[in-house]
PDB file of N, CA and C in Angstrom:
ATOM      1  N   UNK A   1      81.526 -68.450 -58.446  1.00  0.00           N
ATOM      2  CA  UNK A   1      81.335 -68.151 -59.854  1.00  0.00           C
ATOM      3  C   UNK A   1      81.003 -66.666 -60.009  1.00  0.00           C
ATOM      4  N   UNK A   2      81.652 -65.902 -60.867  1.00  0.00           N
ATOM      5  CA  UNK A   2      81.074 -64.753 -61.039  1.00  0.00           C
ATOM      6  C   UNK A   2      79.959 -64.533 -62.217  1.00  0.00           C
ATOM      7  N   UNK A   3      79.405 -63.318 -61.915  1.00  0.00           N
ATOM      8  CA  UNK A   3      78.357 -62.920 -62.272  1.00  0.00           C
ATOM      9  C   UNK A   3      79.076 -62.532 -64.326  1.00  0.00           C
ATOM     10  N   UNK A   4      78.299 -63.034 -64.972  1.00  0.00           N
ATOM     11  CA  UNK A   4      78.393 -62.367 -66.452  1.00  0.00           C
ATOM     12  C   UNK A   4      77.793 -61.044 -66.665  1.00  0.00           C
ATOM     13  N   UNK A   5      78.140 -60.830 -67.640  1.00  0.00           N
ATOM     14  CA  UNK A   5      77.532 -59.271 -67.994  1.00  0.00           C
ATOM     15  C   UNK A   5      75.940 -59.176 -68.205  1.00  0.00           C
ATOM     16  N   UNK A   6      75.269 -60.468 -68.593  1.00  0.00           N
ATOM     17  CA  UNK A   6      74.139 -60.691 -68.766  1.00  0.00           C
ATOM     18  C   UNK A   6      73.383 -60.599 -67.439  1.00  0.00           C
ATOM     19  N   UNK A   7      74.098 -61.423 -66.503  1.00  0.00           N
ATOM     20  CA  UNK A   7      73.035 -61.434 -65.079  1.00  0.00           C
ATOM     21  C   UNK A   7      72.486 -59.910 -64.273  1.00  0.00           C
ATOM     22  N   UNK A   8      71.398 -60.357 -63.744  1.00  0.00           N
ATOM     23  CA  UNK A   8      70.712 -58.835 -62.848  1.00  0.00           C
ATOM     24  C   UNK A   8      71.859 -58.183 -62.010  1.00  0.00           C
ATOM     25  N   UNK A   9      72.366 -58.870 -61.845  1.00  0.00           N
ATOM     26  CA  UNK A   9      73.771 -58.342 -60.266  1.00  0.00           C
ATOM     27  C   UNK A   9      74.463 -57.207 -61.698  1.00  0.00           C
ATOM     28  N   UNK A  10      74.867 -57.730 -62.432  1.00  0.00           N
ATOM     29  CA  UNK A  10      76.086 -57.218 -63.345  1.00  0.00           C
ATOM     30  C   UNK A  10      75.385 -55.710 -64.321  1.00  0.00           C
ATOM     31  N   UNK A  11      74.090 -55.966 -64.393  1.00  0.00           N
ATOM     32  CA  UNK A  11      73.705 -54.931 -64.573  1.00  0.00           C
ATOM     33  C   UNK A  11      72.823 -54.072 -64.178  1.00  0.00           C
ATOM     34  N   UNK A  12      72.931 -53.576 -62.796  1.00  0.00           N
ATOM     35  CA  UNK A  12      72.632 -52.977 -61.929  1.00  0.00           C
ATOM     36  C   UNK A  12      73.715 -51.519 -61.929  1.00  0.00           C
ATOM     37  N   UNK A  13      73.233 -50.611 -62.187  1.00  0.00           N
ATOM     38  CA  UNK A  13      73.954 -49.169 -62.111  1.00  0.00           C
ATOM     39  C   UNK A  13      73.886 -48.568 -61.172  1.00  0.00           C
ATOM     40  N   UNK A  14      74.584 -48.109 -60.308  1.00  0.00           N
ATOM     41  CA  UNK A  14      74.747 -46.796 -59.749  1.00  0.00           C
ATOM     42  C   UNK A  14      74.219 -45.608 -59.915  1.00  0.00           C
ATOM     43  N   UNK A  15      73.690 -44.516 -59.236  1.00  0.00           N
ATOM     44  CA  UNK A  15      73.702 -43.157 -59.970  1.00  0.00           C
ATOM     45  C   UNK A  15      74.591 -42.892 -60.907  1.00  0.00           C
ATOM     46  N   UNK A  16      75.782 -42.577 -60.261  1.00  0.00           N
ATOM     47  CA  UNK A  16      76.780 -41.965 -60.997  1.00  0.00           C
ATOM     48  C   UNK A  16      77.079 -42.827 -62.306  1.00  0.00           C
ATOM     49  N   UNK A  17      76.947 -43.656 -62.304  1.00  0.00           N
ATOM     50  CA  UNK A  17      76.820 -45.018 -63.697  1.00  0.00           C
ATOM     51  C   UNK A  17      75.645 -44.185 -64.650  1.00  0.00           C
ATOM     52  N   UNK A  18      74.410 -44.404 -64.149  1.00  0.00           N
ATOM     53  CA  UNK A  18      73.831 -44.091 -65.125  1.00  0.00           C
ATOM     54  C   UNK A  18      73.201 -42.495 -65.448  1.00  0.00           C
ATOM     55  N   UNK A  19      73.499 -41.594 -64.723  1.00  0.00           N
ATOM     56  CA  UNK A  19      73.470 -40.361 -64.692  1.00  0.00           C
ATOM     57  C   UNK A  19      74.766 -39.717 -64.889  1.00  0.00           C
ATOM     58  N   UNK A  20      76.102 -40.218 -64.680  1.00  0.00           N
ATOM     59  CA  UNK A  20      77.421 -39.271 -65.020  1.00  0.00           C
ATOM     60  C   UNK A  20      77.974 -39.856 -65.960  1.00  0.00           C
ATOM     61  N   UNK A  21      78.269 -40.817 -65.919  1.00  0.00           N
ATOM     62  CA  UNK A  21      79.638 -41.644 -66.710  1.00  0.00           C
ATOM     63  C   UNK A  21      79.135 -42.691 -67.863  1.00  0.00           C
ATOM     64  N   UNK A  22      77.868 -42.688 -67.885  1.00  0.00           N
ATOM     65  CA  UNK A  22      77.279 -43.285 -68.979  1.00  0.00           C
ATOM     66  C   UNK A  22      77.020 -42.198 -69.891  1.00  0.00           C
ATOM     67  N   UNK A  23      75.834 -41.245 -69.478  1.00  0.00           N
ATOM     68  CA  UNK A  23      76.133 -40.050 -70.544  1.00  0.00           C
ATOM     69  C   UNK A  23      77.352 -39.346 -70.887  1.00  0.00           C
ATOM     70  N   UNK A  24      78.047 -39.654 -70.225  1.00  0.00           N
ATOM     71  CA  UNK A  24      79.742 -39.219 -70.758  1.00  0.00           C
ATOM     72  C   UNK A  24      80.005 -39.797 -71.842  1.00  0.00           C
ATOM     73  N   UNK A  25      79.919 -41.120 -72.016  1.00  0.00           N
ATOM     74  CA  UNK A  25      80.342 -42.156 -72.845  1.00  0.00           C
ATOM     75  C   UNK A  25      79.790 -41.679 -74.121  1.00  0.00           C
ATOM     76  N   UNK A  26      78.554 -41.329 -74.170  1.00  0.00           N
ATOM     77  CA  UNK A  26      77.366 -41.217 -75.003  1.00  0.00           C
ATOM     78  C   UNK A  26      77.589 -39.577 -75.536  1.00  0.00           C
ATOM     79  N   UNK A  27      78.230 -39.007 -74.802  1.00  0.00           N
ATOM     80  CA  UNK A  27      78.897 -37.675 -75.567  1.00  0.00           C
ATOM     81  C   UNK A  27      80.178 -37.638 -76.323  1.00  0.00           C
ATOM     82  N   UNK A  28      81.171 -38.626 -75.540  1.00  0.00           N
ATOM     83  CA  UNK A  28      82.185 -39.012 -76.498  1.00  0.00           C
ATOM     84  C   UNK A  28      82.064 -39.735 -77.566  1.00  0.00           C
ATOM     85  N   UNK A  29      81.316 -40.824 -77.515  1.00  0.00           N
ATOM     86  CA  UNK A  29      80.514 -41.559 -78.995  1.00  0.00           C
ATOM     87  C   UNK A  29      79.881 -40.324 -80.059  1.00  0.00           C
ATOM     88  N   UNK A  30      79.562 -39.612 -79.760  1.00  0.00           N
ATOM     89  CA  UNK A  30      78.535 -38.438 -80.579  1.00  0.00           C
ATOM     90  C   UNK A  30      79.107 -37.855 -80.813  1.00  0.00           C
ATOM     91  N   UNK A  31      80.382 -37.019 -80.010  1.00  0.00           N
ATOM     92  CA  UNK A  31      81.286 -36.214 -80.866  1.00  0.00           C
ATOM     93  C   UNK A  31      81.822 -37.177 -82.110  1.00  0.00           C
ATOM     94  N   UNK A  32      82.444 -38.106 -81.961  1.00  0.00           N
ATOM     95  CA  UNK A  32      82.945 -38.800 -82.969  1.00  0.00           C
ATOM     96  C   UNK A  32      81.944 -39.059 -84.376  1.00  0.00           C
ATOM     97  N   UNK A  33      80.900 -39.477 -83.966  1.00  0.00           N
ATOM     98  CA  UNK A  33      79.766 -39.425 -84.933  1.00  0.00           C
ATOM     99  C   UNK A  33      79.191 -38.779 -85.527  1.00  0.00           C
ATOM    100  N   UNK A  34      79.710 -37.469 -84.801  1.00  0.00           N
ATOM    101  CA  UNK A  34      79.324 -35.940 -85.265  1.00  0.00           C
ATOM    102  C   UNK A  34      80.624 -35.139 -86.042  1.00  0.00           C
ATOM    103  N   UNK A  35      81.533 -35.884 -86.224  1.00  0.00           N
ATOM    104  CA  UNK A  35      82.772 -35.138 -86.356  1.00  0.00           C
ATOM    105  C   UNK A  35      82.847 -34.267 -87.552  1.00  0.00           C
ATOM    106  N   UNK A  36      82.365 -34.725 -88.447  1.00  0.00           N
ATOM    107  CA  UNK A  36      81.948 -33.776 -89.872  1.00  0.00           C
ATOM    108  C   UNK A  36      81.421 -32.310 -89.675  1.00  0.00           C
ATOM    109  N   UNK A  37      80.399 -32.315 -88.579  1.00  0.00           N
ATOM    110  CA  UNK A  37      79.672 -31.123 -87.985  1.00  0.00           C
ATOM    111  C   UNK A  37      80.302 -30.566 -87.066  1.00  0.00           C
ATOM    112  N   UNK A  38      81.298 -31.000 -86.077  1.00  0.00           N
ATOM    113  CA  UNK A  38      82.259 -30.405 -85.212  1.00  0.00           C
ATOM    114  C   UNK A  38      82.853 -29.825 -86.292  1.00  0.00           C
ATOM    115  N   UNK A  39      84.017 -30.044 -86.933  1.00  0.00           N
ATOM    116  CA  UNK A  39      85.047 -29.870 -87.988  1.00  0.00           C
ATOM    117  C   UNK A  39      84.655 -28.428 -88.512  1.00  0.00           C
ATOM    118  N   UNK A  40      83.396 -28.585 -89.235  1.00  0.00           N
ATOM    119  CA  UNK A  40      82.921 -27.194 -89.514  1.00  0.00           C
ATOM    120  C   UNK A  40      82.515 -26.200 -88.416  1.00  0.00           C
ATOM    121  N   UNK A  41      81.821 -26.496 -87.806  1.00  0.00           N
ATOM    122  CA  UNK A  41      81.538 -25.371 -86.692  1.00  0.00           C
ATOM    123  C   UNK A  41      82.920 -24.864 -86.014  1.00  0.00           C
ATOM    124  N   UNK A  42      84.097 -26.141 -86.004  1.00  0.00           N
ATOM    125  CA  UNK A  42      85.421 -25.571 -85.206  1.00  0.00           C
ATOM    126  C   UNK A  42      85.798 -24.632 -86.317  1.00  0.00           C
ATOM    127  N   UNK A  43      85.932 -25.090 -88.134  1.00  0.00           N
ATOM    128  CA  UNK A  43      86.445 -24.149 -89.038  1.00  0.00           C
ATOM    129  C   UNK A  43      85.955 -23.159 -89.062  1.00  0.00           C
ATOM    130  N   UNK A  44      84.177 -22.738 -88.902  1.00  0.00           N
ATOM    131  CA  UNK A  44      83.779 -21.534 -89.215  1.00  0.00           C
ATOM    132  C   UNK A  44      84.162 -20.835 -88.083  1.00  0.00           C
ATOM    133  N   UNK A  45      84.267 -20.956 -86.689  1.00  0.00           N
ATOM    134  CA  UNK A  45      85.006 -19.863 -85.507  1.00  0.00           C
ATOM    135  C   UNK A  45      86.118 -19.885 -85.778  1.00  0.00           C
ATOM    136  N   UNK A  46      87.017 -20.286 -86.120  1.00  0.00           N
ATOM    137  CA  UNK A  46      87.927 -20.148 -86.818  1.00  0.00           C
ATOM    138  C   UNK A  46      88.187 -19.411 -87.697  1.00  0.00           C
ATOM    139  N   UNK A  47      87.488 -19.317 -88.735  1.00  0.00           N
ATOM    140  CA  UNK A  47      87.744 -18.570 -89.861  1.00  0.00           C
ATOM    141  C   UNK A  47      87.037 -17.064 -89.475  1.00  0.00           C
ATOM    142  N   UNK A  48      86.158 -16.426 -88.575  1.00  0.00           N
ATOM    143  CA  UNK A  48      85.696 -15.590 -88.265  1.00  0.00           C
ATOM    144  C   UNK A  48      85.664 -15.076 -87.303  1.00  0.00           C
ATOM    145  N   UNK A  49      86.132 -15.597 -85.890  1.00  0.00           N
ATOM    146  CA  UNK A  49      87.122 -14.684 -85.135  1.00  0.00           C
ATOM    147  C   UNK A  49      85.499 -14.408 -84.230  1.00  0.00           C
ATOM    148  N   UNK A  50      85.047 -12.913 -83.781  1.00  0.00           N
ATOM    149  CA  UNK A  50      84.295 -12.280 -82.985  1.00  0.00           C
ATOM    150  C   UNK A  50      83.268 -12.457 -83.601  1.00  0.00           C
ATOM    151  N   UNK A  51      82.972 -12.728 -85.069  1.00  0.00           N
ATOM    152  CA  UNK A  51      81.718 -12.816 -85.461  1.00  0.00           C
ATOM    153  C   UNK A  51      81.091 -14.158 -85.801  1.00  0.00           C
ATOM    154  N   UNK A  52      81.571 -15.169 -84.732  1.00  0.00           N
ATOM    155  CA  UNK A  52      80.711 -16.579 -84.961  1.00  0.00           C
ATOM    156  C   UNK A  52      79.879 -16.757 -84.323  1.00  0.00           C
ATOM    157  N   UNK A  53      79.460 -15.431 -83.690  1.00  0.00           N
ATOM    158  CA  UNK A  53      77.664 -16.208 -83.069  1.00  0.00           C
ATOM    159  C   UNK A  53      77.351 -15.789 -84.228  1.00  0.00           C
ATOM    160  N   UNK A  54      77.360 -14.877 -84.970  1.00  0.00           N
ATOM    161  CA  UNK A  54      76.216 -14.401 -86.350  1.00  0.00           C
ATOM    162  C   UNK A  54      76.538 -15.773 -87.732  1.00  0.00           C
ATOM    163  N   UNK A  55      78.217 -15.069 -87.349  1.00  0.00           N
ATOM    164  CA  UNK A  55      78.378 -16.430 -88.862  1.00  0.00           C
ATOM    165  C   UNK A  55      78.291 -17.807 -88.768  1.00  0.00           C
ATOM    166  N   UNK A  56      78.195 -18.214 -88.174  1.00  0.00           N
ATOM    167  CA  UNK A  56      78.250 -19.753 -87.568  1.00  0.00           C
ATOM    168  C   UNK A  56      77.007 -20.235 -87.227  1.00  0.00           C
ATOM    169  N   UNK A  57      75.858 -19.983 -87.263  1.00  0.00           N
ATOM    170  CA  UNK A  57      74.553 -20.155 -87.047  1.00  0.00           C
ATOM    171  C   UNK A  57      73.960 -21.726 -87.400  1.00  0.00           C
ATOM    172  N   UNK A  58      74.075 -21.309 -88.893  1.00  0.00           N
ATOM    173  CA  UNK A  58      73.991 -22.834 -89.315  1.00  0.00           C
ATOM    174  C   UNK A  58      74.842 -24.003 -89.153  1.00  0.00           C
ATOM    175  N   UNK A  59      76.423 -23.806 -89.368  1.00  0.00           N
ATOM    176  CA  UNK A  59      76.790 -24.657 -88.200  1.00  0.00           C
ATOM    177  C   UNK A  59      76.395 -25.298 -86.997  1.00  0.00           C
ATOM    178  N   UNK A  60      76.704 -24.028 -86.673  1.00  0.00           N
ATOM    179  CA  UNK A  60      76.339 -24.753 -84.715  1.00  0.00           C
ATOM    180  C   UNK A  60      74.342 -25.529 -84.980  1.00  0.00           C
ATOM    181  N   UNK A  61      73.623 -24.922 -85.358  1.00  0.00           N
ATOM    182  CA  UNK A  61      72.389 -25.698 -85.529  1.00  0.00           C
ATOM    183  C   UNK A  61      72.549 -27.041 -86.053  1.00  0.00           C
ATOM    184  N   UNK A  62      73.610 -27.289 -86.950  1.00  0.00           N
ATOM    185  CA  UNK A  62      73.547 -28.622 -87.739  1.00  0.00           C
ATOM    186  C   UNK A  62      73.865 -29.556 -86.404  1.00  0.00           C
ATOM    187  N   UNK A  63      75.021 -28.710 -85.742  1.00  0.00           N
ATOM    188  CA  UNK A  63      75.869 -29.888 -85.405  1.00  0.00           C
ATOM    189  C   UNK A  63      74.858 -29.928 -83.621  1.00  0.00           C
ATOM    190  N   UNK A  64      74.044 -29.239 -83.051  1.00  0.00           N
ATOM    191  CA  UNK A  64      73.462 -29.712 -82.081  1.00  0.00           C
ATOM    192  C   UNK A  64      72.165 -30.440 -82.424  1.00  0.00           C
ATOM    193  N   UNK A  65      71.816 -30.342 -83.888  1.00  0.00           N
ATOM    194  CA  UNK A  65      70.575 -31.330 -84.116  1.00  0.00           C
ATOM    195  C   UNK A  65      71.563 -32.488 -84.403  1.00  0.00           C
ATOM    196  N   UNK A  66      72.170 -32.811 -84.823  1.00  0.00           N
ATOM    197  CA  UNK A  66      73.418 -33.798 -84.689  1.00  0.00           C
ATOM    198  C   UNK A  66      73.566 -34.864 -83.684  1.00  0.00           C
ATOM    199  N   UNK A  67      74.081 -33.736 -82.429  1.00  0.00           N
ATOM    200  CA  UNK A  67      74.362 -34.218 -81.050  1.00  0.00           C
ATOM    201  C   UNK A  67      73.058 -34.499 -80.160  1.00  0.00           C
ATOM    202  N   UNK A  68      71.876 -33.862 -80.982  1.00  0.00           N
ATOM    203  CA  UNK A  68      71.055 -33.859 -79.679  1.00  0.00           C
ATOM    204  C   UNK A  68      70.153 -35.464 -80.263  1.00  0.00           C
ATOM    205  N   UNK A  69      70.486 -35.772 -81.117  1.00  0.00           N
ATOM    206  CA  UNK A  69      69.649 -36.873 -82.203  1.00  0.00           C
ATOM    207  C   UNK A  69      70.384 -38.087 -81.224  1.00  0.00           C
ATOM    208  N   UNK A  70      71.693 -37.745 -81.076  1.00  0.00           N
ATOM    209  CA  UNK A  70      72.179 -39.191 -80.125  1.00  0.00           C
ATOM    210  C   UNK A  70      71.702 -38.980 -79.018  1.00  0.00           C
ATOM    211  N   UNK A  71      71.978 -38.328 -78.249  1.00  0.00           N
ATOM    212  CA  UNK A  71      71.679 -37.794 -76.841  1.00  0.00           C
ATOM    213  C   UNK A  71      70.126 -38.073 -76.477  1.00  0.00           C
ATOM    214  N   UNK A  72      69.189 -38.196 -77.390  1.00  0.00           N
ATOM    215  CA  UNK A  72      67.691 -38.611 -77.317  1.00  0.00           C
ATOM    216  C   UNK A  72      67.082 -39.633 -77.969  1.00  0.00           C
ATOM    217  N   UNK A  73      67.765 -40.360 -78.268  1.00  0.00           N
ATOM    218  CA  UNK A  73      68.136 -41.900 -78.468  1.00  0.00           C
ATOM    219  C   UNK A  73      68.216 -42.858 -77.906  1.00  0.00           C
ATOM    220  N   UNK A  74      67.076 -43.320 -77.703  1.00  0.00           N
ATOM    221  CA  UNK A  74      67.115 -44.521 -76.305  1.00  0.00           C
ATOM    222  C   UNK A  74      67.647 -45.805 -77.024  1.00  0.00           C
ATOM    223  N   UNK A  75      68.007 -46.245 -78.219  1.00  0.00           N
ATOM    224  CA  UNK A  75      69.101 -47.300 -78.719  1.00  0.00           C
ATOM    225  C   UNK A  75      69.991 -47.194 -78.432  1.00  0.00           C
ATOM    226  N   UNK A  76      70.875 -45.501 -79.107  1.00  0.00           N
ATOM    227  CA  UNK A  76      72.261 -45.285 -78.332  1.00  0.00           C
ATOM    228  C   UNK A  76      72.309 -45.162 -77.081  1.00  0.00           C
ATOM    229  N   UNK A  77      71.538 -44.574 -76.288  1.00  0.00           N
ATOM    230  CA  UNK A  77      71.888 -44.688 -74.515  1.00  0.00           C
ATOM    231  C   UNK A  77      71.908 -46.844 -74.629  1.00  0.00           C
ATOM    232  N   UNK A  78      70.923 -47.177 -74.839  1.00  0.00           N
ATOM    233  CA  UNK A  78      71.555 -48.905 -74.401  1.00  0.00           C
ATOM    234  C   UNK A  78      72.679 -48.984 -75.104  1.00  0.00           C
ATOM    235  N   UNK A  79      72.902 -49.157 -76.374  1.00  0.00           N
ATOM    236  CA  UNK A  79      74.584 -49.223 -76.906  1.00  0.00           C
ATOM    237  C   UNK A  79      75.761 -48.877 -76.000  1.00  0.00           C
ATOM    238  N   UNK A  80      75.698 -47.564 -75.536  1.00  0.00           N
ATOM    239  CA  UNK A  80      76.253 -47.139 -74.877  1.00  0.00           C
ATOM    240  C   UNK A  80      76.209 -47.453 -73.408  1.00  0.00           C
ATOM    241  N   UNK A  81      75.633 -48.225 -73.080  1.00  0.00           N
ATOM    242  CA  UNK A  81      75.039 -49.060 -71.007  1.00  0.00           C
ATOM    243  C   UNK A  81      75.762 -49.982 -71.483  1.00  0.00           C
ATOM    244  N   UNK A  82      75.697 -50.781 -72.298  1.00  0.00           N
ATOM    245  CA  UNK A  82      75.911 -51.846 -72.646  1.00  0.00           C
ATOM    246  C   UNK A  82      77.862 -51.637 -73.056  1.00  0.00           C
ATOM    247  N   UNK A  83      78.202 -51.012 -73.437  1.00  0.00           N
ATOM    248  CA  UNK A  83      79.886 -50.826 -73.913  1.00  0.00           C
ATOM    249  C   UNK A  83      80.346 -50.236 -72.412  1.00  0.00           C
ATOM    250  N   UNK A  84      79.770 -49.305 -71.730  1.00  0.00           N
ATOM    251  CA  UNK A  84      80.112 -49.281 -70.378  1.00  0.00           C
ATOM    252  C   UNK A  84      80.116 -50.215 -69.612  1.00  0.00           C
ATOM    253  N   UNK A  85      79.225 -51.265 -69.401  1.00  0.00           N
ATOM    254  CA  UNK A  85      79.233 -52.677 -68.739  1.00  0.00           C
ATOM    255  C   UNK A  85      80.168 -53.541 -69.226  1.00  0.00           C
ATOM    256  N   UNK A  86      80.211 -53.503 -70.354  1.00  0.00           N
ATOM    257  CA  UNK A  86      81.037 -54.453 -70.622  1.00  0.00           C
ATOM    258  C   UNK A  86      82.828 -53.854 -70.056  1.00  0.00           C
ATOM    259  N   UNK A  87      83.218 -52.360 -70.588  1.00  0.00           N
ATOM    260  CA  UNK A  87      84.145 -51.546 -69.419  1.00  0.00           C
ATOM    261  C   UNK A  87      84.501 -51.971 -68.573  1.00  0.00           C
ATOM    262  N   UNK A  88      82.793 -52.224 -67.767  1.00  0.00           N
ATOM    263  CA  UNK A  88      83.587 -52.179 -66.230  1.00  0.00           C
ATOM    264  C   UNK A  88      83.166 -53.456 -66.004  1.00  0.00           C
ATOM    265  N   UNK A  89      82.802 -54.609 -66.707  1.00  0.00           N
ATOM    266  CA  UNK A  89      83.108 -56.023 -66.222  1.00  0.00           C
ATOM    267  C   UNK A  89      84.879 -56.061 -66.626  1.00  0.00           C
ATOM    268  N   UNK A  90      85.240 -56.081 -67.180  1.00  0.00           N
ATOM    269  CA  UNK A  90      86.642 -56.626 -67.980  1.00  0.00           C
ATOM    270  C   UNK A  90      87.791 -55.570 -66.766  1.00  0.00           C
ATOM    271  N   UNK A  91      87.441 -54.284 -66.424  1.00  0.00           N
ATOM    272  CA  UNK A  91      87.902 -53.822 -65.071  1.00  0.00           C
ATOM    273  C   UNK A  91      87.923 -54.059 -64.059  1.00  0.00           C
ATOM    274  N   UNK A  92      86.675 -55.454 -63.558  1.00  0.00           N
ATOM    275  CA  UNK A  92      86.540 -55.668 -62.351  1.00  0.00           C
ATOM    276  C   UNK A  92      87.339 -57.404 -62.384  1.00  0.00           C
ATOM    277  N   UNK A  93      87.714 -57.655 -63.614  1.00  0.00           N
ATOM    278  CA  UNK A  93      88.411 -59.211 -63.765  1.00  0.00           C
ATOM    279  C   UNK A  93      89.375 -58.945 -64.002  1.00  0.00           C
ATOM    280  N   UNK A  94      90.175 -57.701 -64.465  1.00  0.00           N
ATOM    281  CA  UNK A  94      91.881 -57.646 -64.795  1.00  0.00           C
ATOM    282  C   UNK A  94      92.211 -56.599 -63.715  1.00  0.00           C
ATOM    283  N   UNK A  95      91.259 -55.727 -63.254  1.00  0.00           N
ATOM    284  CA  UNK A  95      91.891 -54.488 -62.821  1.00  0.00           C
ATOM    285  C   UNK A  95      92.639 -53.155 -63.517  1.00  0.00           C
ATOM    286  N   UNK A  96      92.482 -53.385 -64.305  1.00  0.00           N
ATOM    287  CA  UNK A  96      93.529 -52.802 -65.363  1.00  0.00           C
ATOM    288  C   UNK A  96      92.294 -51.971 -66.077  1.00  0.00           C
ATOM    289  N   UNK A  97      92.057 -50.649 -65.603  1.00  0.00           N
ATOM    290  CA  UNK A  97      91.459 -49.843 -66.380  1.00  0.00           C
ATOM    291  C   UNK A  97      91.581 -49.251 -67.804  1.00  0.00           C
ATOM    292  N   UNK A  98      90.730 -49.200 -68.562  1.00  0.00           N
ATOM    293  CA  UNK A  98      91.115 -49.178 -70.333  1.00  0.00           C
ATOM    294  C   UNK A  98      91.257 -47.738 -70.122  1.00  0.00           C
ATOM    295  N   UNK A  99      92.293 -47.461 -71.431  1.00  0.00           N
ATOM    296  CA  UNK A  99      93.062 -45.920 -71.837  1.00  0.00           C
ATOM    297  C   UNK A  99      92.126 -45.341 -72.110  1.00  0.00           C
ATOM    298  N   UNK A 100      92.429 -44.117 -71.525  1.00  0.00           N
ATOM    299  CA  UNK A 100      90.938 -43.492 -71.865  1.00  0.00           C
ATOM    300  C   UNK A 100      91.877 -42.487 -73.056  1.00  0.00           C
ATOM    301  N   UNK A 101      91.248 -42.281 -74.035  1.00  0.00           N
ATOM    302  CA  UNK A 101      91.664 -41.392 -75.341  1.00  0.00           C
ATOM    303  C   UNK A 101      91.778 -39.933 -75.512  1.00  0.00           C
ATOM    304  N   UNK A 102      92.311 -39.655 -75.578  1.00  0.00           N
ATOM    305  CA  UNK A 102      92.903 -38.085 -75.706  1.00  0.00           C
ATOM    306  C   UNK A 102      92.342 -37.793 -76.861  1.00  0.00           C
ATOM    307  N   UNK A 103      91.211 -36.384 -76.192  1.00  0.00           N
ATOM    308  CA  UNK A 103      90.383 -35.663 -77.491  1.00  0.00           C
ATOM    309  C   UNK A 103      90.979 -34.760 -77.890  1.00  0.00           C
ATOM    310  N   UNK A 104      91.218 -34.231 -79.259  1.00  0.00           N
ATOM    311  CA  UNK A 104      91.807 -33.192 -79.871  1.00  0.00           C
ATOM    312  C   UNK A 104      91.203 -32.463 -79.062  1.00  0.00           C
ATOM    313  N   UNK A 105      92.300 -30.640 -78.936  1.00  0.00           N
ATOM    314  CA  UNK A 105      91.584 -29.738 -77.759  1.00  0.00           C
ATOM    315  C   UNK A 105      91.522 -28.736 -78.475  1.00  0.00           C
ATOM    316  N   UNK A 106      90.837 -29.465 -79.543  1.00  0.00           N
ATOM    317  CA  UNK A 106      89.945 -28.136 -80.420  1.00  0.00           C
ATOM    318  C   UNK A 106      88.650 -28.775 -80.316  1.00  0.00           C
ATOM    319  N   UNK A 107      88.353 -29.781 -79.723  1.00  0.00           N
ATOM    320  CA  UNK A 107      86.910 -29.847 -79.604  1.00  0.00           C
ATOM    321  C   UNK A 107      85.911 -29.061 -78.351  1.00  0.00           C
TER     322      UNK A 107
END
């Protein structure tokens, strides 16, 4: 019988689980959640060229109190353990690793 996502075996992490590839997850969730505040900070360097450390200030502040609000979030880190487990149970019963999504490369 295998182990469910619920049992101790199944959720047991790795380093690299819960120090690399979980906070990965948890940065790709946050950009998305943040995307309003990306959008602008990408428009204002954009629109100003050499002078977006000066002009862009408030931007970039919005959007790392933004990012840093998930990132220090001990709900979203479990949300995010928890959507990774579930990942890599459904990977370890089909084999068939899920698509990983192509980020616009203006982010």
């Amino acid at each position: 019988m295998e182990p469910s996502l619920g049992s101790a075996e199944e959720q047991t992490l790795r380093h690299v689980e819960k120090d690399v590839l979980i906070p990965k997850l948890m940065r790709e969730k946050a950009k998305e959640l943040c995307s309003d505040k990306v959008q602008a900070f990408t428009k204002c360097c954009q629109d100003t060229g050499v002078l977006m450390v000066v002009k862009c200030q408030e931007e970039n502040k919005a959007l790392k109190a933004c990012l840093t609000g998930y990132y220090t979030d001990p709900a979203f880190y479990e949300e995010c353990k928890l959507e990774y487990l579930k990942q890599r149970e459904e990977f370890r019963a089909t084999g068939i690793p899920q698509k990983q999504q192509k980020l616009p490369t203006s982010m």
